[in-house]
Protein backbone atom coordinates (compact mmCIF):
# COMPACT_ATOMS: atom_id res chain seq x y z
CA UNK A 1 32.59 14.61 -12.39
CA UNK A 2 30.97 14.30 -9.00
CA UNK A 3 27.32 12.70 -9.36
CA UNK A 4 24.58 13.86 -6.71
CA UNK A 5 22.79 11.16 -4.85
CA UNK A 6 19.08 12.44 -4.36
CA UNK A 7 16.67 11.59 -1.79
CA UNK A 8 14.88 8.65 -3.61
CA UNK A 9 11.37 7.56 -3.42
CA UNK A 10 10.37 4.83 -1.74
CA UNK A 11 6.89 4.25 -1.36
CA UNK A 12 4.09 5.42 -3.40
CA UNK A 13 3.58 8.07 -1.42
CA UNK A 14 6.47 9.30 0.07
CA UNK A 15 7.41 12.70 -0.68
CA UNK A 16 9.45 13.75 1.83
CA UNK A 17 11.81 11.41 4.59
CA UNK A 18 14.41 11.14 7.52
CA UNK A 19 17.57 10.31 6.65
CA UNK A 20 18.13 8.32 9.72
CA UNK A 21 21.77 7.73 9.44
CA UNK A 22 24.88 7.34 7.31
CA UNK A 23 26.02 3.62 7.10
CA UNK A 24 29.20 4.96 4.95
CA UNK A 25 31.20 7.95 5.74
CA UNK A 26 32.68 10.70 3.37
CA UNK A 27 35.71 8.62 1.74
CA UNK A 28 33.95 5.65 2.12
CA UNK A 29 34.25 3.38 -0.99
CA UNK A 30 31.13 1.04 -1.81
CA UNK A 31 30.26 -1.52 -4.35
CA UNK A 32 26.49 -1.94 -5.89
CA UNK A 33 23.76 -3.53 -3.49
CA UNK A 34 25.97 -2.20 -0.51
CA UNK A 35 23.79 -0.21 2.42
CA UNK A 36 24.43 3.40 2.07
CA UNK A 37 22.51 5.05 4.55
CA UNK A 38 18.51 4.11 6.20
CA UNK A 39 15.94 6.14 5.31
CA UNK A 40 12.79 6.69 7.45
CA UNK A 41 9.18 6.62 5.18
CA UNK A 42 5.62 7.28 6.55
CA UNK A 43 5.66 3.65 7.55
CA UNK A 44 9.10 1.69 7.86
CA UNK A 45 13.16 2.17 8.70
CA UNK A 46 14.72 1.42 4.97
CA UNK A 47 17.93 0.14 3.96
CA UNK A 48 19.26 2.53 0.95
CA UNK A 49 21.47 0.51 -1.11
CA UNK A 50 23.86 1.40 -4.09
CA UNK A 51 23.07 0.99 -7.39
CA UNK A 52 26.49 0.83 -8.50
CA UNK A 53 30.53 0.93 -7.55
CA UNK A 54 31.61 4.22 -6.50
CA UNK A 55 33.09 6.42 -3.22
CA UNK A 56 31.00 8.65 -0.63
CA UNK A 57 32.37 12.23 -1.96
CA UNK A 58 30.80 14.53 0.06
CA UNK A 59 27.68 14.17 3.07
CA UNK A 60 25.21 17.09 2.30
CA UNK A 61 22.60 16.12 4.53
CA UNK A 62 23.42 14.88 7.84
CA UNK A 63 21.98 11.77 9.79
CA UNK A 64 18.84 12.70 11.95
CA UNK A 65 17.79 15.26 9.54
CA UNK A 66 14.07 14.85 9.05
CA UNK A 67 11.77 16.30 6.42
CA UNK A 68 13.54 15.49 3.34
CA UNK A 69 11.81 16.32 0.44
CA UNK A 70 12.40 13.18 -2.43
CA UNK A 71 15.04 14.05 -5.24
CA UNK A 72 16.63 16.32 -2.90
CA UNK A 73 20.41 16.06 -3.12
CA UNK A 74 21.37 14.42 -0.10
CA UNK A 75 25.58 13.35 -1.08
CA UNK A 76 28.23 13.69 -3.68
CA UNK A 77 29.41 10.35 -5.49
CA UNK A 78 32.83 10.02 -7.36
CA UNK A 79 33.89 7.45 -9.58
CA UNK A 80 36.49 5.11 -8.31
CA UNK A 81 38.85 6.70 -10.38
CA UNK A 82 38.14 10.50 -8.96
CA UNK A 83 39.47 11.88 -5.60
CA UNK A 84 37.33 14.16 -3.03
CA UNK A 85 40.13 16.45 -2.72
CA UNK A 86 40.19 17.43 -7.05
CA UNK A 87 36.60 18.83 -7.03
CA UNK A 88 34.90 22.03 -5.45
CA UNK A 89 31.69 20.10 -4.05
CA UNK A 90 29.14 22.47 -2.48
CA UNK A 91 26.24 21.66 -0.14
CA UNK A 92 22.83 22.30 -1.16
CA UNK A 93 19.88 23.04 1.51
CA UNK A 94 17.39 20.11 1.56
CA UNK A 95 14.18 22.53 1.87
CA UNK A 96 14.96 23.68 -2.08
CA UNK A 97 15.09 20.31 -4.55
CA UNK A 98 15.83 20.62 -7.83
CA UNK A 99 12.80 20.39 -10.00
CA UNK A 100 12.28 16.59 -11.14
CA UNK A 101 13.56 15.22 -14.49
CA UNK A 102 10.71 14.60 -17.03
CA UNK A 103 10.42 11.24 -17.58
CA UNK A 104 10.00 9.95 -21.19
CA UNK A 105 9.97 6.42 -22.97
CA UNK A 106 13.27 5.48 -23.51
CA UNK A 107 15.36 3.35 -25.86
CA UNK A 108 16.21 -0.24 -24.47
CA UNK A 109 19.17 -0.28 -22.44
CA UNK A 110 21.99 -1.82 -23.80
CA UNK A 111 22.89 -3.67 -20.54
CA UNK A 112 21.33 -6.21 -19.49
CA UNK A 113 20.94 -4.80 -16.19
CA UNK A 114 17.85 -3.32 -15.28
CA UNK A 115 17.86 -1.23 -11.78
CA UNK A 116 14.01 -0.54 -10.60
CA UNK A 117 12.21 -0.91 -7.33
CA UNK A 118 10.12 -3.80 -6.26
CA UNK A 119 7.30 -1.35 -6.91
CA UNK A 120 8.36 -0.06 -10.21
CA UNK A 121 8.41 -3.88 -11.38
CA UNK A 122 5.34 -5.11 -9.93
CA UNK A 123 3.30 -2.54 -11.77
CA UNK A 124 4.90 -2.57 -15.02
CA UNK A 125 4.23 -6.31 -14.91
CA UNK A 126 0.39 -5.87 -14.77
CA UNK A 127 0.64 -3.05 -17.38
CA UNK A 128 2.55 -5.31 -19.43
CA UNK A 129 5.39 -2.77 -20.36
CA UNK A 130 8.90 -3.49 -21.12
CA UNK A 131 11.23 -1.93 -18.40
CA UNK A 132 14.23 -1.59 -20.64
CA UNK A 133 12.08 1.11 -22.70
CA UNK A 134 11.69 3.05 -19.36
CA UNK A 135 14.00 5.56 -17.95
CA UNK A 136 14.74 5.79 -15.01
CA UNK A 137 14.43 9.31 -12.91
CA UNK A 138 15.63 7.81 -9.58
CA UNK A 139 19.60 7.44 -8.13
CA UNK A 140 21.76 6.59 -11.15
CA UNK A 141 19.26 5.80 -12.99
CA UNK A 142 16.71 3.63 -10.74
CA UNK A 143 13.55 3.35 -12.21
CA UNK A 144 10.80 4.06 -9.77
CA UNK A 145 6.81 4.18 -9.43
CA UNK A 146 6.65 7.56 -10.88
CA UNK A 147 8.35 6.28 -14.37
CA UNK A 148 6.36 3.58 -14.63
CA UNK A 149 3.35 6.13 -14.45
CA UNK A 150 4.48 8.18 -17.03
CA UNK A 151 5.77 5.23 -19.54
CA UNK A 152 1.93 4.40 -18.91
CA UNK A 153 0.19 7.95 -20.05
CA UNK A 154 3.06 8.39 -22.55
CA UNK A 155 2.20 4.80 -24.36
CA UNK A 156 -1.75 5.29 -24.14
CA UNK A 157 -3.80 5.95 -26.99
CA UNK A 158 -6.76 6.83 -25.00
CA UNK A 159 -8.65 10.14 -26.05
CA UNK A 160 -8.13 13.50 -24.08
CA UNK A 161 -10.54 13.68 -21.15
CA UNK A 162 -12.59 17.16 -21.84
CA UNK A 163 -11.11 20.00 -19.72
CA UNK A 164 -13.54 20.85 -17.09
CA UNK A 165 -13.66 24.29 -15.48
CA UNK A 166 -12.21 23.98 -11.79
CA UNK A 167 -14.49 25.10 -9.14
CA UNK A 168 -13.48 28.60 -7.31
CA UNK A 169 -11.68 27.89 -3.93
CA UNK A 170 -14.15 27.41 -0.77
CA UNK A 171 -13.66 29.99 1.69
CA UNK A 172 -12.38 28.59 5.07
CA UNK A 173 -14.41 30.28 7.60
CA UNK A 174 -12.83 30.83 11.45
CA UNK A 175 -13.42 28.38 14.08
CA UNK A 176 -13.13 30.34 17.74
CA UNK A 177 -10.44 27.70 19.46
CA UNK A 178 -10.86 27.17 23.21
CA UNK A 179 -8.35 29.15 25.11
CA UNK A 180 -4.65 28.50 25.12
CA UNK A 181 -3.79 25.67 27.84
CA UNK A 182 -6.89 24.08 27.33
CA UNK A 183 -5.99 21.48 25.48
CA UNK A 184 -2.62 19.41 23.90
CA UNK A 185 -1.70 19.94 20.36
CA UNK A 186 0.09 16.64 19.07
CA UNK A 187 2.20 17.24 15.92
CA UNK A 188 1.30 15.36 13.19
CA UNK A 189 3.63 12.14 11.70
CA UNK A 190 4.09 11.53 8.52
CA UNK A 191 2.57 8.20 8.67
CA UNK A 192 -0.69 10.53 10.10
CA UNK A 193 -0.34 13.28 6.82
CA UNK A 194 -0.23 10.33 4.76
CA UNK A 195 -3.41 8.82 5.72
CA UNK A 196 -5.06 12.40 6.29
CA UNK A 197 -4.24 12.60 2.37
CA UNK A 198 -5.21 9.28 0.73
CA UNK A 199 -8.87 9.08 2.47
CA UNK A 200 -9.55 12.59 1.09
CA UNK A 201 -8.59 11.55 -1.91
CA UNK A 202 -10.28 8.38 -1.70
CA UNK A 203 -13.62 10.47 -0.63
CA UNK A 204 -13.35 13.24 -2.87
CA UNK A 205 -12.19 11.59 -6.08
CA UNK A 206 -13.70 7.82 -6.00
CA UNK A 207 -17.62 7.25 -5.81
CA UNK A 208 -18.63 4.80 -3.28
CA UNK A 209 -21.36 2.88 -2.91
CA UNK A 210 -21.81 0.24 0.13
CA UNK A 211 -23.84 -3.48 0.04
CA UNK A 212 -24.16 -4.55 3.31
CA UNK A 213 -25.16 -8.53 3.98
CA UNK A 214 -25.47 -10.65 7.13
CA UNK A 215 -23.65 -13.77 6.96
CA UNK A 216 -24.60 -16.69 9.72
CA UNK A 217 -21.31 -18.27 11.19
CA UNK A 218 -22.82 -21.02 13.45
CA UNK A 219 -21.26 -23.52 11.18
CA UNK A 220 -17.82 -22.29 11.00
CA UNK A 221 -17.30 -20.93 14.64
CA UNK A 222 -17.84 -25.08 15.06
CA UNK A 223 -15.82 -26.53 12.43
CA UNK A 224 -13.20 -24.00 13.92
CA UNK A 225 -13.05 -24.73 17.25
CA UNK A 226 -12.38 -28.69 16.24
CA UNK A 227 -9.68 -27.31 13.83
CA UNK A 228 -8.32 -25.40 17.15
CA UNK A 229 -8.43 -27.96 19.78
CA UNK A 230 -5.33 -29.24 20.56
CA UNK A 231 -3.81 -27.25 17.45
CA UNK A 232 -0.37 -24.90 18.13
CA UNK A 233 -1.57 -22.62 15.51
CA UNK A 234 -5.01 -21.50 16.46
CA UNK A 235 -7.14 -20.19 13.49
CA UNK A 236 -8.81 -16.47 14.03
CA UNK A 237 -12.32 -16.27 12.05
CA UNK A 238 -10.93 -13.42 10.17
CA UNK A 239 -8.36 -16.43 8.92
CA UNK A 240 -11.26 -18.04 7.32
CA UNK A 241 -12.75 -13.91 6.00
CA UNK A 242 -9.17 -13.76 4.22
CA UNK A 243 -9.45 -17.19 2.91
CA UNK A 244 -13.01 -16.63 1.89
CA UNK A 245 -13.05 -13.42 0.22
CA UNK A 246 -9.45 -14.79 -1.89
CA UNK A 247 -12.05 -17.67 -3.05
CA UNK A 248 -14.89 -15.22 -3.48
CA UNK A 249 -12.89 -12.66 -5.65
CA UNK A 250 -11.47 -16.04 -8.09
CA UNK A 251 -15.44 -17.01 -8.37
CA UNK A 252 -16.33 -12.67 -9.36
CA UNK A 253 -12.46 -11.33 -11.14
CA UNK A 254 -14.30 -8.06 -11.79
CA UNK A 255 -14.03 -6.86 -8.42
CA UNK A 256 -10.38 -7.54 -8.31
CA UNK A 257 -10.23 -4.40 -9.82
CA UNK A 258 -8.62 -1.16 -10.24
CA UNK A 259 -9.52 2.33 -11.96
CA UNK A 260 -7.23 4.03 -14.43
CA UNK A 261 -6.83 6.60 -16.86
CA UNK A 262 -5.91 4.44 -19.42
CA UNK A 263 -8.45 1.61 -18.28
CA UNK A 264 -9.63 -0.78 -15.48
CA UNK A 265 -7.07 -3.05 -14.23
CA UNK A 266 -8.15 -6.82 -13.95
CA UNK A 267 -5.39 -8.89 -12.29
CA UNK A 268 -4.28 -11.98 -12.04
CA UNK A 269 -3.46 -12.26 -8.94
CA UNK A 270 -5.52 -12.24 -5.65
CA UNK A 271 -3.57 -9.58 -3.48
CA UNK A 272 -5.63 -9.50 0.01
CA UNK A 273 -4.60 -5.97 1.87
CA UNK A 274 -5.71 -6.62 5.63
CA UNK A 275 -5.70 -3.60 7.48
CA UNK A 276 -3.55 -3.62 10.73
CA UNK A 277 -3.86 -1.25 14.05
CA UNK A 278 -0.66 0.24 15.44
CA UNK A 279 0.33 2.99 18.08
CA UNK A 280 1.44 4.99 15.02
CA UNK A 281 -1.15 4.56 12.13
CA UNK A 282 -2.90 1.95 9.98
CA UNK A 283 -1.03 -0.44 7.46
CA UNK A 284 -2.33 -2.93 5.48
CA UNK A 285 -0.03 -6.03 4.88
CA UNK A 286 -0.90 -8.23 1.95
CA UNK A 287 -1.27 -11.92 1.83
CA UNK A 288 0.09 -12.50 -1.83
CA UNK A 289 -1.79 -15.14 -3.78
CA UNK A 290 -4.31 -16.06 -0.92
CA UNK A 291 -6.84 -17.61 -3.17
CA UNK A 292 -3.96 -20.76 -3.80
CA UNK A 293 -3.14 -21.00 -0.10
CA UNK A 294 -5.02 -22.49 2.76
CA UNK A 295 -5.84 -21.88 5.98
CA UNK A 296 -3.04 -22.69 8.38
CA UNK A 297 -0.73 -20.97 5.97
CA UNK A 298 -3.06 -17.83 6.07
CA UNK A 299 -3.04 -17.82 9.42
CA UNK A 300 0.87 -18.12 9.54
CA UNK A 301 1.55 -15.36 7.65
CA UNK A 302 -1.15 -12.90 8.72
CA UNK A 303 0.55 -13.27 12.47
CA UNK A 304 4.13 -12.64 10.99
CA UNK A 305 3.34 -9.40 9.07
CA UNK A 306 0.75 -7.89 11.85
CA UNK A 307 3.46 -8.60 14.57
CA UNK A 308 6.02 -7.01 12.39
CA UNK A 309 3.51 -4.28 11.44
CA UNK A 310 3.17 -3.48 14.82
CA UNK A 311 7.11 -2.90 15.17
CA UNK A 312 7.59 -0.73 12.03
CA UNK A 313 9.41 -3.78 10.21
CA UNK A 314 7.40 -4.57 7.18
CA UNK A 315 9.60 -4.13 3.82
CA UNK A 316 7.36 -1.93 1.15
CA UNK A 317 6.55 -4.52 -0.89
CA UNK A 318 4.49 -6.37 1.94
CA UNK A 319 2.10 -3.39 2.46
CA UNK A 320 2.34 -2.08 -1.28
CA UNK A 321 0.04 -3.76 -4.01
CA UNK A 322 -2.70 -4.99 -2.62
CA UNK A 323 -5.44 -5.74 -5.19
CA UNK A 324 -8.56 -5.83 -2.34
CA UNK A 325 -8.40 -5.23 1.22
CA UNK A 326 -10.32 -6.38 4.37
CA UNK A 327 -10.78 -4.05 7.96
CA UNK A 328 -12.31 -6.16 10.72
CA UNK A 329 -13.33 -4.14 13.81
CA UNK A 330 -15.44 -7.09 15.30
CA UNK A 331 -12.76 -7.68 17.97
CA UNK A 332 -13.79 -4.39 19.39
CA UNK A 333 -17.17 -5.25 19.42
CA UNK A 334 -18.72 -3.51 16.52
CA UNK A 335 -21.91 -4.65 14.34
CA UNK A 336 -21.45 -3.01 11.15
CA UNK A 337 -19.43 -0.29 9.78
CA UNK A 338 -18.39 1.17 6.15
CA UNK A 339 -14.78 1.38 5.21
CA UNK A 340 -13.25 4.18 3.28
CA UNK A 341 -11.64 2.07 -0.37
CA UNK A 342 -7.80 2.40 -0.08
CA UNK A 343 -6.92 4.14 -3.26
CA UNK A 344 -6.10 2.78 -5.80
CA UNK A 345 -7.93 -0.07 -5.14
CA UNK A 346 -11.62 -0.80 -6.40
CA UNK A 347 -13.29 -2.21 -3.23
CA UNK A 348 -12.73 -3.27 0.56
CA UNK A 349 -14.76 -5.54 2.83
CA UNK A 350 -15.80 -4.33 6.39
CA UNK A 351 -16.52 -7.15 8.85
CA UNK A 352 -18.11 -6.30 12.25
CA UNK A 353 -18.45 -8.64 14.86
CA UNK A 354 -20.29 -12.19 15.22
CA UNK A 355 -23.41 -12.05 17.55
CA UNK A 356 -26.47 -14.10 18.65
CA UNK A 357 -29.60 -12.86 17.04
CA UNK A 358 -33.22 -13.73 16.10
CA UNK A 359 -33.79 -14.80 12.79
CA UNK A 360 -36.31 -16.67 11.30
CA UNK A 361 -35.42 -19.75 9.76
CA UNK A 362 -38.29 -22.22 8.10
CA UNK A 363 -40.60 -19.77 8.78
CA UNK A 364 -40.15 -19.99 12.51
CA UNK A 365 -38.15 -17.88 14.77
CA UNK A 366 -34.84 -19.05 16.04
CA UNK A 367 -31.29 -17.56 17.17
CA UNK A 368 -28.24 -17.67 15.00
CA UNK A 369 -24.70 -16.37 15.07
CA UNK A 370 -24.66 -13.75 12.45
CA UNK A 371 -21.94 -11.48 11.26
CA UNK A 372 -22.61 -8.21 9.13
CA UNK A 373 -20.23 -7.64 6.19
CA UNK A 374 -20.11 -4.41 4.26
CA UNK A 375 -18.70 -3.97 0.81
CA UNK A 376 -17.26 -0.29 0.06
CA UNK A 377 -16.99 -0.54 -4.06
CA UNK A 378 -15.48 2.02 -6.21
CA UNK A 379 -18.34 2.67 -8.96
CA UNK A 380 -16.05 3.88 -11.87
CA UNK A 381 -14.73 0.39 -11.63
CA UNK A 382 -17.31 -2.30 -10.59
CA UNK A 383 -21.44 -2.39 -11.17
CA UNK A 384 -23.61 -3.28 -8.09
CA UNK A 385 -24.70 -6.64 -10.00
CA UNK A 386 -20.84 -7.63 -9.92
CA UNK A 387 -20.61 -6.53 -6.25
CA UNK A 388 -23.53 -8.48 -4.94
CA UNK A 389 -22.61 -11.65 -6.57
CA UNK A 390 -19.35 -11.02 -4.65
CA UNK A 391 -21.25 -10.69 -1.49
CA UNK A 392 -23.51 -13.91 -2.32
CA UNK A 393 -20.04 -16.21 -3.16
CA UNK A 394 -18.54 -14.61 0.00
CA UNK A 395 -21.95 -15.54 2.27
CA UNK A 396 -22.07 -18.97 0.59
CA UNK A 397 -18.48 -19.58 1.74
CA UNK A 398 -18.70 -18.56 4.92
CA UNK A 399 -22.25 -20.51 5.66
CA UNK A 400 -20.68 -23.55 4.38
CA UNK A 401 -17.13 -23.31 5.88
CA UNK A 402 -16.28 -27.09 4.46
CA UNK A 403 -16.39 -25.69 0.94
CA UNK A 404 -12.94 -24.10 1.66
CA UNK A 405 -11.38 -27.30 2.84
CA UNK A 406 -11.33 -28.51 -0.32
């Protein structure tokens, strides 16, 4: 019997796509890990690749075609065995999907072969479930983000939150627009919905509270410009931020943090998000481990994913993950400003630029480089005392830049 190949999901948020084009044609025979077709998310161009042997029956939605609602049938697969021309295949529209499969623990697998996404792996590592007791809701069986999720409720044995009344809906009241012509209506991307969504959600669901500290960087804006002279790879101060707040979050683990249902996430690893500008939206690459790496290799990386940020080539799992992020907009001259926490992340950092100011200093008045630092913290998962001593590891650091030579 033919087997439908649905739209899969592949980002976190992704619920709808582009299927960009069609690397196979109808006919087509393919082996597993081939390219299928590229997909277009919110935020990259993605290779599609099989899960397992089989032929191209039947295209049902066509290269180009945008809007693509996930688990949407998009093809017909046969079975190497089975001919196109012995089955009745029908299209089906893409604006009506089927209604998704529940997804329940599972029995292991009996193969050894487990099919998930990056994603799906990553976080059933740090929940510490098995992903052969997970089925899989995705193409032939691919276990996605989603299934982790549910393997996660479905193995808690945390009590039932009480029910809680839902507020009546707020009435939208009429804004008179100015007069057709008058101004340009730009369509929103899905990269644009995307972000429209996750800070409401991050304002309206997570409780922030900010700690704001000024940090004096005569020390390191010296140390650096001897590490810089006559050095190929120049180091950026927000090198040293990255590498300081990785140090700073080993020294205070409970702000490498994440709320949950089920309980606060604590991981192991140091996961830095760094927010990157582009012409079409904001992502956030992630240095992995950046508490265990130093400076010049900091600095390496951060230039290879925010170049291929900036040209829509970042794979998911270098923008999904993060653990903490960072948003510098001192390069555009600003003092101080509060970030918005990227969900579902407990805190982010938001460093404004480095400028000469008065201070006093042994009780006497003198001018210092100082840069203002402002800690957005998610208060279901970390306690102002935690958050400060953050702030005072991440100041010590950065006052004492040798410290992170070592």
């Amino acid at each position: 019997m033919p087997t439908p190949l649905l739209m899969p999901a592949l980002s976190p948020d992704m619920t709808e796509g582009t299927l960009a084009r069609w690397i196979k044609k109808e006919g087509d025979a393919f082996k597993a890990g081939d390219v299928i077709a590229e997909i277009e998310t919110d935020k990259a161009t993605l290779e599609f690749e099989a899960v397992d042997n089989g032929i191209l029956g039947k295209i049902l939605v066509h290269g180009g075609t945008s809007g693509v609602a996930i688990n949407t049938p998009i093809a017909f697969l046969l079975a190497e065995d089975e001919s196109a021309s012995s089955v009745a295949l029908e299209a089906a529209p893409a604006s009506t999907p089927p209604p998704a499969p529940p997804v329940t623990l599972a029995l292991p697998h009996d193969s050894g072969r487990i099919v998930a996404s990056p994603l799906a792996r990553r976080m059933a590592e740090q929940a510490g479930l098995d992903l052969r007791r997970i089925a899989g809701s995705g193409p032939n069986g691919r276990i996605v983000r989603t299934d982790v999720e549910a393997a996660m409720r479905a193995s808690s044995v945390a009590s039932q939150a009480p029910v809680v009344e839902a507020l009546p809906p707020i009435t939208t009241i009429p804004v008179d627009l100015p007069p057709a012509g008058n101004f340009e209506l730009v369509p929103h991307t899905t990269m644009r919905r995307v972000i429209a969504r996750r800070l409401t959600e991050a304002k309206q669901t997570i409780p922030h509270f900010y700690l704001t500290v000024d940090i004096a960087i005569d020390a390191l804006l010296k140390i650096r410009a001897e590490l810089n002279a006559g050095n190929s790879l120049k180091l950026s101060v927000n090198d040293w931020v990255i590498r300081a707040s990785a140090l700073a979050l080993r020294k205070s683990p409970a702000v490498n943090a994440q709320w949950s249902d089920e309980g606060v996430r604590l991981f192991r690893n140091v996961d830095v998000s760094v927010a990157v500008a582009t012409p079409g939206g904001l992502f956030t690459p992630i240095i992995r481990n950046a508490d265990q790496k130093g400076l010049a290799v900091i600095s390496k990386e951060m230039k290879e994913l925010a170049s291929r940020a900036r040209e829509n080539q970042l794979k998911p799992e270098e923008y999904q993950g993060g653990t903490f992020s960072i948003s510098s907009l001192g390069m555009f001259g600003i003092r101080e400003f509060a970030a918005v926490i990227n969900p579902p992340q407990g805190a982010i950092l938001a460093v404004g630029a480095g400028d000469k100011r008065p201070i006093v200093k042994d009780d006497a008045l003198a001018i210092a480089t100082m840069m203002t630092a402002t800690l957005s913290v998610d208060h279901r998962v970390i306690d102002g005392s935690v958050s400060a001593e953050f702030l005072g590891n991440l100041k010590g650091l950065l006052e004492s830049p040798l410290t992170m030579l070592l």
